[in-house]
C-alpha atoms as a PDB file:
ATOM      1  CA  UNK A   1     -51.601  42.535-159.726  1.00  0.00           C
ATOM      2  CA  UNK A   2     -48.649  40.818-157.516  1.00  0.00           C
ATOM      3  CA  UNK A   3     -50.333  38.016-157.128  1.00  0.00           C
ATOM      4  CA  UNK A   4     -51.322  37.892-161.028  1.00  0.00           C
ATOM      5  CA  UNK A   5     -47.786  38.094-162.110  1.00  0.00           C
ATOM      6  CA  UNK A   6     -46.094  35.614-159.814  1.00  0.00           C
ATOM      7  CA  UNK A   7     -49.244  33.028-160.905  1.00  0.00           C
ATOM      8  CA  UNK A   8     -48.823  34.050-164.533  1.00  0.00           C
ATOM      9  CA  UNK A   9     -44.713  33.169-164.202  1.00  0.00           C
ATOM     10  CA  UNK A  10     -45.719  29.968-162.566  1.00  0.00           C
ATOM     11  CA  UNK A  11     -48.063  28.860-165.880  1.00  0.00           C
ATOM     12  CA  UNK A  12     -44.927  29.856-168.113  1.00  0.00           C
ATOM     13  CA  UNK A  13     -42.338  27.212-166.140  1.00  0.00           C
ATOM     14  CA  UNK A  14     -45.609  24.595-166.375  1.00  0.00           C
ATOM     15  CA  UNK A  15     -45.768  25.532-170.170  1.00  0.00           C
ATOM     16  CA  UNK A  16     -41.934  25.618-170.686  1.00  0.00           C
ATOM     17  CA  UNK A  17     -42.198  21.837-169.372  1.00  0.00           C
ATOM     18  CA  UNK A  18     -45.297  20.714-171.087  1.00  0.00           C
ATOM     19  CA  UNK A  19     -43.900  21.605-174.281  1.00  0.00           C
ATOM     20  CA  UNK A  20     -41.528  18.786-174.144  1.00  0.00           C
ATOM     21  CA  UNK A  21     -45.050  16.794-174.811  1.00  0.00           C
ATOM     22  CA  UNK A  22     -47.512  18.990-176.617  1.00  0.00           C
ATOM     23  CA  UNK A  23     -47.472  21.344-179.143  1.00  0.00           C
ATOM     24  CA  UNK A  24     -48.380  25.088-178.413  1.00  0.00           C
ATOM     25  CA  UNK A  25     -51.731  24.982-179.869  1.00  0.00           C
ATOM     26  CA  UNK A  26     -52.713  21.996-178.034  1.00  0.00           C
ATOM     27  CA  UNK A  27     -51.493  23.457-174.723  1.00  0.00           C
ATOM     28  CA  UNK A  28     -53.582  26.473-175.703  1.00  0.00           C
ATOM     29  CA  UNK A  29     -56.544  24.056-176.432  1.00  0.00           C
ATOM     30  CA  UNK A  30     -56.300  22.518-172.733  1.00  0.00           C
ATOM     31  CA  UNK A  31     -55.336  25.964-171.066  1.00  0.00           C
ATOM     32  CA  UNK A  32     -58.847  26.973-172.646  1.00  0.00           C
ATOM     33  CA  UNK A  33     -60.957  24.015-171.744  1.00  0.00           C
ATOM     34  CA  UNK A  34     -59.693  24.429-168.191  1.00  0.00           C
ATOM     35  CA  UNK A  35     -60.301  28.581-168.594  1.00  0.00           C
ATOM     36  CA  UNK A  36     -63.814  28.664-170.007  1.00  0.00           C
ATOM     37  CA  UNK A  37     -65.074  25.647-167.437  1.00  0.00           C
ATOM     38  CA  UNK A  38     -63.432  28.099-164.864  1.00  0.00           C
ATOM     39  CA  UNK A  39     -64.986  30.978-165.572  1.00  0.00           C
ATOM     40  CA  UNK A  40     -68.375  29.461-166.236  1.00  0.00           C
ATOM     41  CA  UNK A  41     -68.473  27.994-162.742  1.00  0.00           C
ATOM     42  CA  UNK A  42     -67.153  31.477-161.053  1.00  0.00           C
ATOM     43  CA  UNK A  43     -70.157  33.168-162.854  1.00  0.00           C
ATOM     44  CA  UNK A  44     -72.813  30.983-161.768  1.00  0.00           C
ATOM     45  CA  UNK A  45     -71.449  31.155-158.280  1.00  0.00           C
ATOM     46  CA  UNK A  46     -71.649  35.166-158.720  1.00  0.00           C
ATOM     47  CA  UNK A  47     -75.271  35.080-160.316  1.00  0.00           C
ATOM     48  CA  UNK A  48     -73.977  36.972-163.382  1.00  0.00           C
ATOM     49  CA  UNK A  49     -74.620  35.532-166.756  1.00  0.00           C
ATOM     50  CA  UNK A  50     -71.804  35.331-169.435  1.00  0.00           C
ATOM     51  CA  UNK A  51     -74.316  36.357-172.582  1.00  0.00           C
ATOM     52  CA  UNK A  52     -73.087  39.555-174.811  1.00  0.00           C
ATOM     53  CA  UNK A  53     -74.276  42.475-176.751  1.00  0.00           C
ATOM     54  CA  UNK A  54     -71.283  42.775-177.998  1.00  0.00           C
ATOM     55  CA  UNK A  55     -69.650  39.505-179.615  1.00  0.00           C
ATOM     56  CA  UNK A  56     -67.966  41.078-182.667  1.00  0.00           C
ATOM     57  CA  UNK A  57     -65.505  43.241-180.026  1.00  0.00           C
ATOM     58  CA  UNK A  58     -65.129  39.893-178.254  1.00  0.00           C
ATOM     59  CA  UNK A  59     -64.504  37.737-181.411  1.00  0.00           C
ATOM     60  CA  UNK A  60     -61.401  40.379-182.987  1.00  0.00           C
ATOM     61  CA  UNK A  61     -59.998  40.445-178.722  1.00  0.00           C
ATOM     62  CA  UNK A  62     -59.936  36.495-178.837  1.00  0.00           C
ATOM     63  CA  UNK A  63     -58.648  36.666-182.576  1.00  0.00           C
ATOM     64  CA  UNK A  64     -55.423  38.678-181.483  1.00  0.00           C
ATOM     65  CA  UNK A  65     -55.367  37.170-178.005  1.00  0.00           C
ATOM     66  CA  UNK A  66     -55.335  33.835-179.170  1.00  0.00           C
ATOM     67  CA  UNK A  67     -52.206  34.587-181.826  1.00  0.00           C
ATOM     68  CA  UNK A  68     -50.322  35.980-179.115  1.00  0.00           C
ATOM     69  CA  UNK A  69     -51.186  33.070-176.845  1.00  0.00           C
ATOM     70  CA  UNK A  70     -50.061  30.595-179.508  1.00  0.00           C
ATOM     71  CA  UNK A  71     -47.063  32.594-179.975  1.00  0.00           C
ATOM     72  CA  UNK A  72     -45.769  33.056-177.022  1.00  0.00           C
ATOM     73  CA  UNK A  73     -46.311  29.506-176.021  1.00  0.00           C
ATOM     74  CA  UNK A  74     -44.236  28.572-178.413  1.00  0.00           C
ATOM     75  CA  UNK A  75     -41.504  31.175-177.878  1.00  0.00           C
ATOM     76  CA  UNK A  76     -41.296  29.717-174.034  1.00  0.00           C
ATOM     77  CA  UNK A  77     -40.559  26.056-175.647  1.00  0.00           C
ATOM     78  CA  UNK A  78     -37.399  27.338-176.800  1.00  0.00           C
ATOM     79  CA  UNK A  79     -36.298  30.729-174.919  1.00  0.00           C
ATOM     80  CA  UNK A  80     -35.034  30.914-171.343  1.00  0.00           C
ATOM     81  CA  UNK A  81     -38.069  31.311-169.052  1.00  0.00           C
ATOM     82  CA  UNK A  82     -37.253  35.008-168.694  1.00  0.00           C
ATOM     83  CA  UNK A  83     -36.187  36.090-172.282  1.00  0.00           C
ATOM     84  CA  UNK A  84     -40.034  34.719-173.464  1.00  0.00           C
ATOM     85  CA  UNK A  85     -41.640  36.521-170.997  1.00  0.00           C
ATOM     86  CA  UNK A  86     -39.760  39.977-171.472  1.00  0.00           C
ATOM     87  CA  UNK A  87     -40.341  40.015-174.837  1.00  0.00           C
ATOM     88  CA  UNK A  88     -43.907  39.636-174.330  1.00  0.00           C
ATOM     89  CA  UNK A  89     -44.136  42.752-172.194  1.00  0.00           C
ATOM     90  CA  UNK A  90     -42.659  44.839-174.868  1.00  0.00           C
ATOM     91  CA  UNK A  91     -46.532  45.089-175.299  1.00  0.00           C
ATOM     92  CA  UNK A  92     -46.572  48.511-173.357  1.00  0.00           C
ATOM     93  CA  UNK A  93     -43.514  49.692-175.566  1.00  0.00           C
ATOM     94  CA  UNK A  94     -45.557  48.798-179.148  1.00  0.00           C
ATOM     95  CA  UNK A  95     -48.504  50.842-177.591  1.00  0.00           C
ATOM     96  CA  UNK A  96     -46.313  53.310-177.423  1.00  0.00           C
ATOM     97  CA  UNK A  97     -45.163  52.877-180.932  1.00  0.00           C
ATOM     98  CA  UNK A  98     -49.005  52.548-181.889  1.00  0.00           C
ATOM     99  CA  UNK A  99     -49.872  56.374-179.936  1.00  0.00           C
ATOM    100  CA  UNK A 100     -46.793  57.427-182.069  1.00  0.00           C
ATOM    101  CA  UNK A 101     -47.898  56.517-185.784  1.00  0.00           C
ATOM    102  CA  UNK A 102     -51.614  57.896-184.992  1.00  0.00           C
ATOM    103  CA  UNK A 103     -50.363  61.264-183.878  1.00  0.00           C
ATOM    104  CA  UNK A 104     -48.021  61.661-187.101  1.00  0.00           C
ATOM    105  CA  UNK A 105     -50.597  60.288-189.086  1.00  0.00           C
ATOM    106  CA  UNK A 106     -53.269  62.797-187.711  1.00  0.00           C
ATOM    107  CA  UNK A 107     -50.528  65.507-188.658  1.00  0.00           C
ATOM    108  CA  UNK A 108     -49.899  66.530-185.224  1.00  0.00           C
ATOM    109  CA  UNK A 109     -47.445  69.664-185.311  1.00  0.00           C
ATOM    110  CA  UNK A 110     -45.401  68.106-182.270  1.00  0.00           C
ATOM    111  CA  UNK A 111     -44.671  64.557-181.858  1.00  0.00           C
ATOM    112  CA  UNK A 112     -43.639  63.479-177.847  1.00  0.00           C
ATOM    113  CA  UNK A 113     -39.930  62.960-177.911  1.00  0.00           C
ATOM    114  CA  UNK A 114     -39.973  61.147-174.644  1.00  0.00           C
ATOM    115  CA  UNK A 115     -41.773  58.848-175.903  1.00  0.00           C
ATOM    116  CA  UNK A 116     -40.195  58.457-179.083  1.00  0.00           C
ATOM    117  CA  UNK A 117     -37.030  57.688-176.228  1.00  0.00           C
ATOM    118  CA  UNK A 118     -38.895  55.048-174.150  1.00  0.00           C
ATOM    119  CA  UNK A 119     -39.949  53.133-177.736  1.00  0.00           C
ATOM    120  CA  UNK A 120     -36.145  53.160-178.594  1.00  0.00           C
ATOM    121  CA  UNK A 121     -35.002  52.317-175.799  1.00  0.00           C
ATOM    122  CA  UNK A 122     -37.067  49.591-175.282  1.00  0.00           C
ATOM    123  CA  UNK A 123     -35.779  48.250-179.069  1.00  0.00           C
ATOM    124  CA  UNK A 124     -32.238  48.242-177.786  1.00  0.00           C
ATOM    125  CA  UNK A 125     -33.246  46.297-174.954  1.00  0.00           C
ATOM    126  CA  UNK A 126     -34.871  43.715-177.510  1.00  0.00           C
ATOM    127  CA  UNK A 127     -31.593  43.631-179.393  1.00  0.00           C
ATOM    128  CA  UNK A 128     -29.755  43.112-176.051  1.00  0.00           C
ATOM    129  CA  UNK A 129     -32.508  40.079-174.801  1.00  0.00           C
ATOM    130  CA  UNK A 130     -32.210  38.725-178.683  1.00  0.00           C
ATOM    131  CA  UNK A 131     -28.801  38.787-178.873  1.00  0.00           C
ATOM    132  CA  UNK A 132     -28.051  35.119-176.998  1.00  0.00           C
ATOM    133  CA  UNK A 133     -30.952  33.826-178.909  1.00  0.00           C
ATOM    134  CA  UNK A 134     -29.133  34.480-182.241  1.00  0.00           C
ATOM    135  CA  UNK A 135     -25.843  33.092-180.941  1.00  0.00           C
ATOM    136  CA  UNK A 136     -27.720  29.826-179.797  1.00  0.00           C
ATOM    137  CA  UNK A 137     -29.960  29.371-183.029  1.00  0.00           C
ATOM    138  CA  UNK A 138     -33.116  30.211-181.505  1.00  0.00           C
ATOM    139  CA  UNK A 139     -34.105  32.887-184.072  1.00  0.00           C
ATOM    140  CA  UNK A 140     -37.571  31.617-184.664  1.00  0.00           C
ATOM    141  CA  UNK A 141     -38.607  31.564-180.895  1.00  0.00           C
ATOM    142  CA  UNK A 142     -37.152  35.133-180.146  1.00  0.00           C
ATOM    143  CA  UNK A 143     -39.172  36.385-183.470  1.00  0.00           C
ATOM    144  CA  UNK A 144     -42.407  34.737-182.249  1.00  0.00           C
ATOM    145  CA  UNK A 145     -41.822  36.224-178.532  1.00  0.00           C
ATOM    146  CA  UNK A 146     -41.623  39.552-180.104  1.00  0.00           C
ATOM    147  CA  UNK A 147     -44.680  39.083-182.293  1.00  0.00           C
ATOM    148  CA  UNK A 148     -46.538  38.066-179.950  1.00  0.00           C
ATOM    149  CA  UNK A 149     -46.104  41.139-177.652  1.00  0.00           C
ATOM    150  CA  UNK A 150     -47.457  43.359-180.847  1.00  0.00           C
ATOM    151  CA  UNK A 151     -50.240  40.970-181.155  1.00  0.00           C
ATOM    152  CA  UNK A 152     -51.080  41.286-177.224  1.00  0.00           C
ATOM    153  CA  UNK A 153     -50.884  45.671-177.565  1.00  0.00           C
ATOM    154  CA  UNK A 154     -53.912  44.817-179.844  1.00  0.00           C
ATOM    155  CA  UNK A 155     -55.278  42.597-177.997  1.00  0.00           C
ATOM    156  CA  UNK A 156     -55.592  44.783-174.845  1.00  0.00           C
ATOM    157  CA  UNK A 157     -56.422  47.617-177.042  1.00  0.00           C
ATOM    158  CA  UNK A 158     -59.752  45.762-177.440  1.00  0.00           C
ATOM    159  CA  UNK A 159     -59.934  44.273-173.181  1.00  0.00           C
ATOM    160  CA  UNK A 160     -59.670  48.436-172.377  1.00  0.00           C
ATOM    161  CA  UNK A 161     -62.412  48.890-175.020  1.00  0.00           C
ATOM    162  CA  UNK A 162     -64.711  46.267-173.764  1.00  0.00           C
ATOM    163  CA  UNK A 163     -63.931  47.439-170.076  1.00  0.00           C
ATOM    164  CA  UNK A 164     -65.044  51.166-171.129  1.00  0.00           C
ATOM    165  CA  UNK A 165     -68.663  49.581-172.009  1.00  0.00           C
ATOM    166  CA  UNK A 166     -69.240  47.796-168.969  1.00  0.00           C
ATOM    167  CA  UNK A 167     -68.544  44.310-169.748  1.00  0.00           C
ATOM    168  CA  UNK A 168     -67.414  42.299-166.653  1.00  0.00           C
ATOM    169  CA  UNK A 169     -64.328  40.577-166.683  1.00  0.00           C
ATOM    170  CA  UNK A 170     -65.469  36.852-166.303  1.00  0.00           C
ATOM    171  CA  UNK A 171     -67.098  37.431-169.553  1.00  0.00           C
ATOM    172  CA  UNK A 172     -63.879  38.630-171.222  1.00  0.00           C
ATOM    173  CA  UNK A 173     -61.980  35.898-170.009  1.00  0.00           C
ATOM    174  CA  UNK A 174     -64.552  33.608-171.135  1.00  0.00           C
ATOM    175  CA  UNK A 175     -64.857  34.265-174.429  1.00  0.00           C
ATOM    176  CA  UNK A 176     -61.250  34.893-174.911  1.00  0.00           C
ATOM    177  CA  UNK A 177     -61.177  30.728-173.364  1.00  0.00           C
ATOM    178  CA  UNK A 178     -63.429  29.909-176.184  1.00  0.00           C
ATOM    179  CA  UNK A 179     -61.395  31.427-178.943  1.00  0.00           C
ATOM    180  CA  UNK A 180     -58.536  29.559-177.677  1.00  0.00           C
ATOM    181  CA  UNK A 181     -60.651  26.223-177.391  1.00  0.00           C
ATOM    182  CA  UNK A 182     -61.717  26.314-180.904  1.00  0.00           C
ATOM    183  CA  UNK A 183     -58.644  27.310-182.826  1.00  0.00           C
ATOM    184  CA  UNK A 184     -56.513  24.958-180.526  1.00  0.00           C
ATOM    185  CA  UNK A 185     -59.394  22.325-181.612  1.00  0.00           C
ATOM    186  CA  UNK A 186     -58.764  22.725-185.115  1.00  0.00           C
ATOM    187  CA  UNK A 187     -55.011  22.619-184.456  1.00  0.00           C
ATOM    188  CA  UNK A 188     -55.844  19.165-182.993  1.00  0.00           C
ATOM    189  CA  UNK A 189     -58.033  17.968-185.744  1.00  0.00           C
ATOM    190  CA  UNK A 190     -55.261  19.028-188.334  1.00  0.00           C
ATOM    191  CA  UNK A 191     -51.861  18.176-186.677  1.00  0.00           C
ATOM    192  CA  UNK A 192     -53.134  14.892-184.310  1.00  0.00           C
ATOM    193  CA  UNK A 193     -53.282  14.961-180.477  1.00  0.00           C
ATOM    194  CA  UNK A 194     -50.336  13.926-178.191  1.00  0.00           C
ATOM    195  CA  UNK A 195     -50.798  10.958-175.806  1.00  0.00           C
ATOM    196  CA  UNK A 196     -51.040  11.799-173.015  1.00  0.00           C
ATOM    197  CA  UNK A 197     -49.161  11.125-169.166  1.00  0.00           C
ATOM    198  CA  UNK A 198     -50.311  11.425-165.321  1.00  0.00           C
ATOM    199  CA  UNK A 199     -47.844  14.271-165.038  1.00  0.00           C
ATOM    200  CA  UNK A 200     -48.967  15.562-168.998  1.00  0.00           C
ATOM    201  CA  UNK A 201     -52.634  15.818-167.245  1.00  0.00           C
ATOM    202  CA  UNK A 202     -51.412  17.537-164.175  1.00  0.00           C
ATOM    203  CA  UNK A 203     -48.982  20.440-166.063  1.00  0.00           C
ATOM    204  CA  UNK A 204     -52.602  20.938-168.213  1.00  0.00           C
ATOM    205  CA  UNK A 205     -54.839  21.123-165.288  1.00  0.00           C
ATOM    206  CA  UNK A 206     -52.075  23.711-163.724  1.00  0.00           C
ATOM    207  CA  UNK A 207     -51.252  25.757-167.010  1.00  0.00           C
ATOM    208  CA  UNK A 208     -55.376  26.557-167.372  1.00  0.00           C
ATOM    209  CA  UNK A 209     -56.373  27.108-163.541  1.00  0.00           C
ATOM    210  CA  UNK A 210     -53.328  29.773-162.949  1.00  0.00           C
ATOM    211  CA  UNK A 211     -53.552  30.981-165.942  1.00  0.00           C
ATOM    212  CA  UNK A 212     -57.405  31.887-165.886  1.00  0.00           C
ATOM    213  CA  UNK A 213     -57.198  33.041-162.346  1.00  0.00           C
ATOM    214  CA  UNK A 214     -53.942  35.275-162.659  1.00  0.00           C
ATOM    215  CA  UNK A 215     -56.016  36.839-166.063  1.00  0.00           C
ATOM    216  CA  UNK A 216     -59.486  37.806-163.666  1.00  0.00           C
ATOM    217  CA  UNK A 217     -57.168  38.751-160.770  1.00  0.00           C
ATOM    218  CA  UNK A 218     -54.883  40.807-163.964  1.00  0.00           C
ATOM    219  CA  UNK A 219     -58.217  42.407-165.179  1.00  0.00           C
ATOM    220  CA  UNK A 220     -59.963  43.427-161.976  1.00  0.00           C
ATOM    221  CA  UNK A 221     -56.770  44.961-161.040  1.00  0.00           C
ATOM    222  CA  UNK A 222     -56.714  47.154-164.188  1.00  0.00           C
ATOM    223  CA  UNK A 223     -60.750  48.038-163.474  1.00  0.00           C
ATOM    224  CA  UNK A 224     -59.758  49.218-159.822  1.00  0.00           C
ATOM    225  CA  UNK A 225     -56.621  50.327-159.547  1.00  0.00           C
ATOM    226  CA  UNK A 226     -54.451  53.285-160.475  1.00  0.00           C
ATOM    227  CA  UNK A 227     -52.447  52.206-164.120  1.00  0.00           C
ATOM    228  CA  UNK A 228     -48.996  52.856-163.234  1.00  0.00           C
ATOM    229  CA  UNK A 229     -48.870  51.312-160.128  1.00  0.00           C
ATOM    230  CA  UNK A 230     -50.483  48.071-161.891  1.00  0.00           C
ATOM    231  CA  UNK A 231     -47.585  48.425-164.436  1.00  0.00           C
ATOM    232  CA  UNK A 232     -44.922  48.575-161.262  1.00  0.00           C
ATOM    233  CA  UNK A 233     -46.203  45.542-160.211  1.00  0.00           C
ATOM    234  CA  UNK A 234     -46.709  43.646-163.103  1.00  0.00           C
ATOM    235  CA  UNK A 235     -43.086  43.777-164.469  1.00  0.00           C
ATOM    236  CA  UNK A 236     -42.120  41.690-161.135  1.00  0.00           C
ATOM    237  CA  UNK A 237     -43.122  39.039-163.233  1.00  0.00           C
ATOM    238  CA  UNK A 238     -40.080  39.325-164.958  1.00  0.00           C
ATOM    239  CA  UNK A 239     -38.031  38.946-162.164  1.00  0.00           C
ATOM    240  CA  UNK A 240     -40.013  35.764-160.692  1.00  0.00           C
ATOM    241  CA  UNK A 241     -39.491  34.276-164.446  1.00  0.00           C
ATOM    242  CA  UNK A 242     -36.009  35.066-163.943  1.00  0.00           C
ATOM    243  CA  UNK A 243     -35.314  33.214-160.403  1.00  0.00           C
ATOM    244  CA  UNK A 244     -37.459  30.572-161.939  1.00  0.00           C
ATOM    245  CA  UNK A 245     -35.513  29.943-165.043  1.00  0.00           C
ATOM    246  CA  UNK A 246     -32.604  30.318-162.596  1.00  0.00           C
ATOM    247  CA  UNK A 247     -33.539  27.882-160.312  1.00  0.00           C
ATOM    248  CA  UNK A 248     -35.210  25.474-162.342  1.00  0.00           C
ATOM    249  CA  UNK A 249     -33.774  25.180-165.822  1.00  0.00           C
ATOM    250  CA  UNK A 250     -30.268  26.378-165.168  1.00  0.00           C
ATOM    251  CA  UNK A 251     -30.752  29.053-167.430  1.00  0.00           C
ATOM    252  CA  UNK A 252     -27.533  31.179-168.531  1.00  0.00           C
ATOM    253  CA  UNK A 253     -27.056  34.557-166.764  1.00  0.00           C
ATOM    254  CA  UNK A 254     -25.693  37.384-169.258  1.00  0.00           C
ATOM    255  CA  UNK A 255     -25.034  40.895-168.169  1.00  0.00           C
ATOM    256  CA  UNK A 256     -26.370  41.709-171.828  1.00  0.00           C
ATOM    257  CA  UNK A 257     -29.320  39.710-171.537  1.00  0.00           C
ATOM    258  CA  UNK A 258     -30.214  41.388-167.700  1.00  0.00           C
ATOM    259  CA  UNK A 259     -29.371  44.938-169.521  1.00  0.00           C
ATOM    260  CA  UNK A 260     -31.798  43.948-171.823  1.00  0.00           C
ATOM    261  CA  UNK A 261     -34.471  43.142-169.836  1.00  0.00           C
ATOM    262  CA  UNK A 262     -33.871  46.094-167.440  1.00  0.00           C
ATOM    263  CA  UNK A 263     -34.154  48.556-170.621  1.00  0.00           C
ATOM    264  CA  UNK A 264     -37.183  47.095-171.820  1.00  0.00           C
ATOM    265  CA  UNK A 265     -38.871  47.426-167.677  1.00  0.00           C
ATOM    266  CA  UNK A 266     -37.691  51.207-167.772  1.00  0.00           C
ATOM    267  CA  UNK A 267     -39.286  51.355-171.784  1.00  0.00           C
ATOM    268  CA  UNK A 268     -42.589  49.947-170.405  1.00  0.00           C
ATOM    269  CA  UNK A 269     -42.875  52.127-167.516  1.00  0.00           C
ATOM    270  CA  UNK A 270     -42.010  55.083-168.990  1.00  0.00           C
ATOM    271  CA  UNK A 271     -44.373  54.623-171.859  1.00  0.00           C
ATOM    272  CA  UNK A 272     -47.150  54.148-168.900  1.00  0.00           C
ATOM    273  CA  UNK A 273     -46.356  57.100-167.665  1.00  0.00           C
ATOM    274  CA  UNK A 274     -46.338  59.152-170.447  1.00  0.00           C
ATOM    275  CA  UNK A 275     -49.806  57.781-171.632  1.00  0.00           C
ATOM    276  CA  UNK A 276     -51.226  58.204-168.500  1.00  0.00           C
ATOM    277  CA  UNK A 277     -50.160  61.770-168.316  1.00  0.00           C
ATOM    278  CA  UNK A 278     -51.835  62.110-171.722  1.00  0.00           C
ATOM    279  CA  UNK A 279     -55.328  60.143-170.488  1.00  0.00           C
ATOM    280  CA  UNK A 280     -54.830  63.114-167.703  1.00  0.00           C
ATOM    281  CA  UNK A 281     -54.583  66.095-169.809  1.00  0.00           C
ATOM    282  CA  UNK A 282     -56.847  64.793-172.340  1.00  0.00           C
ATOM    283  CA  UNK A 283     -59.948  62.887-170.898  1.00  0.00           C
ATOM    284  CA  UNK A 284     -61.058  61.788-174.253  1.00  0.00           C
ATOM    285  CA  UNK A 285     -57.656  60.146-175.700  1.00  0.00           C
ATOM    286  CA  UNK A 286     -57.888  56.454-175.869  1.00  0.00           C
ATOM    287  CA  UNK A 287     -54.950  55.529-174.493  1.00  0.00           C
ATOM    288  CA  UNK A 288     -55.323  51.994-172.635  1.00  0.00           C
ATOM    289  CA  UNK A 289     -53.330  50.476-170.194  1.00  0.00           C
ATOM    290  CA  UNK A 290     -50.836  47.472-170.171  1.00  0.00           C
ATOM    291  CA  UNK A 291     -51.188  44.169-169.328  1.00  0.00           C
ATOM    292  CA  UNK A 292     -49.394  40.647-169.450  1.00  0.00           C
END
């Protein structure tokens, strides 16, 4: 899980500087040719075959994986490097907000007020992060960071699903690369394809090979290990996005913007926790865990 999170902060600076050239569905459209060729290759090398029993759970996983992709791809053209990827781990805080709404919906007598306190404090810290972004006009890239975290609390509602039945994770990284190919191919077919440069090629070929290999290193680490300490780890890719934008796009440091982020790690690990503790006392609640 370290090592996924310092590889996945490393595809965000490529993206943040191949967006200067392509558009976010085309980078999605490379980032998935580069994935699924990947990923076909480490099977074969493995002796395990990529077929499915299951392709409608793998078709509505790519359907909200891909959104968020696109999303936060284009959130990271136009955020600092660590603002984009904070508010795409507010995925852990909307699952949260998701275990909320089904227990008042199922008329549960008590509702957890912890974690109605780590889902509001993890919207402060959004309105902290946001903040700059309104000042500097950025309002569209903050709201599509912030979608897209919703989007990916769906999307990993359905990776925890298809982990339950036994489906390996080169397989769900595969077919999540081939939902990403095709709707970044129609992209391309409807808005034109960029020319393209020797260092164009090279951010491409970088963006898809860490990318896919942080993902199978993200989602063996989430069939081995223990939850929360995969949720410890994983929000060190927040700092690493930080010392990147830092270091390599001068981005601004704001003691709202760090008390943001902060809020939103102690938000996310809180609401870990708490659903973990609720996994422990009830075996047969489907509570799944968070990734990036």
């Amino acid at each position: 899980m370290l090592g996924a999170a310092l590889l996945f902060s490393m595809m965000a600076v490529c993206v943040k500087w191949a967006s200067a050239s392509y558009s976010a569905g085309e980078l999605v459209f490379y980032r998935s040719v580069v994935g699924a060729l990947f990923i076909a290759v480490l099977a074969r090398v493995r002796g395990r075959t990529l077929r499915t029993a299951m392709p409608a759970m793998h078709f509505w996983r790519c359907a909200s994986g891909v959104a968020s992709l696109v999303l936060w791809f284009y959130a990271l053209s136009g955020l600092p490097l660590a603002t984009a990827m904070t508010l795409n781990y507010m995925s852990s805080v909307w699952m949260a907000l998701f275990l909320l709404g089904g227990t008042v919906m199922l008329g549960a007598a008590r509702v957890d007020g912890r974690l109605v306190a780590a889902v509001l404090t993890g919207f402060v810290g959004v309105a902290l992060v946001l903040r700059p972004t309104f000042e500097q006009q950025q309002l569209w890239h903050g709201l599509a960071g912030l979608l897209s975290g919703l989007i990916a609390a769906m999307a990993y509602l359905q990776v925890t699903a298809l982990g339950r039945i036994g489906e390996p994770e080169e397989r769900i990284v595969f077919y999540f690369s081939l939902g990403g190919l095709a709707v970044g191919g129609l992209w391309m077919l409807a808005q034109g394809a960029s020319a393209h440069t020797l260092r164009g090629l090279a951010l491409l070929l970088a963006i898809g090979l860490l990318a896919t290999t942080a993902q199978v290193m993200m989602t063996r680490a989430y069939r081995i290990g223990r939850t929360l300490s995969n949720a410890c780890l994983q929000y060190l890719g927040i700092v690493f996005s930080f010392a990147f934008g830092v270091w390599l796009f001068d981005d601004p440091v704001t003691w709202m913007a760090l008390a943001g982020m902060a809020l939103i790690v102690i938000a996310g690990l809180a609401a870990t926790l708490l659903r973990s503790q609720r996994q422990h006392d009830a075996p047969d609640t489907r509570s799944p865990p968070n990734q990036t």
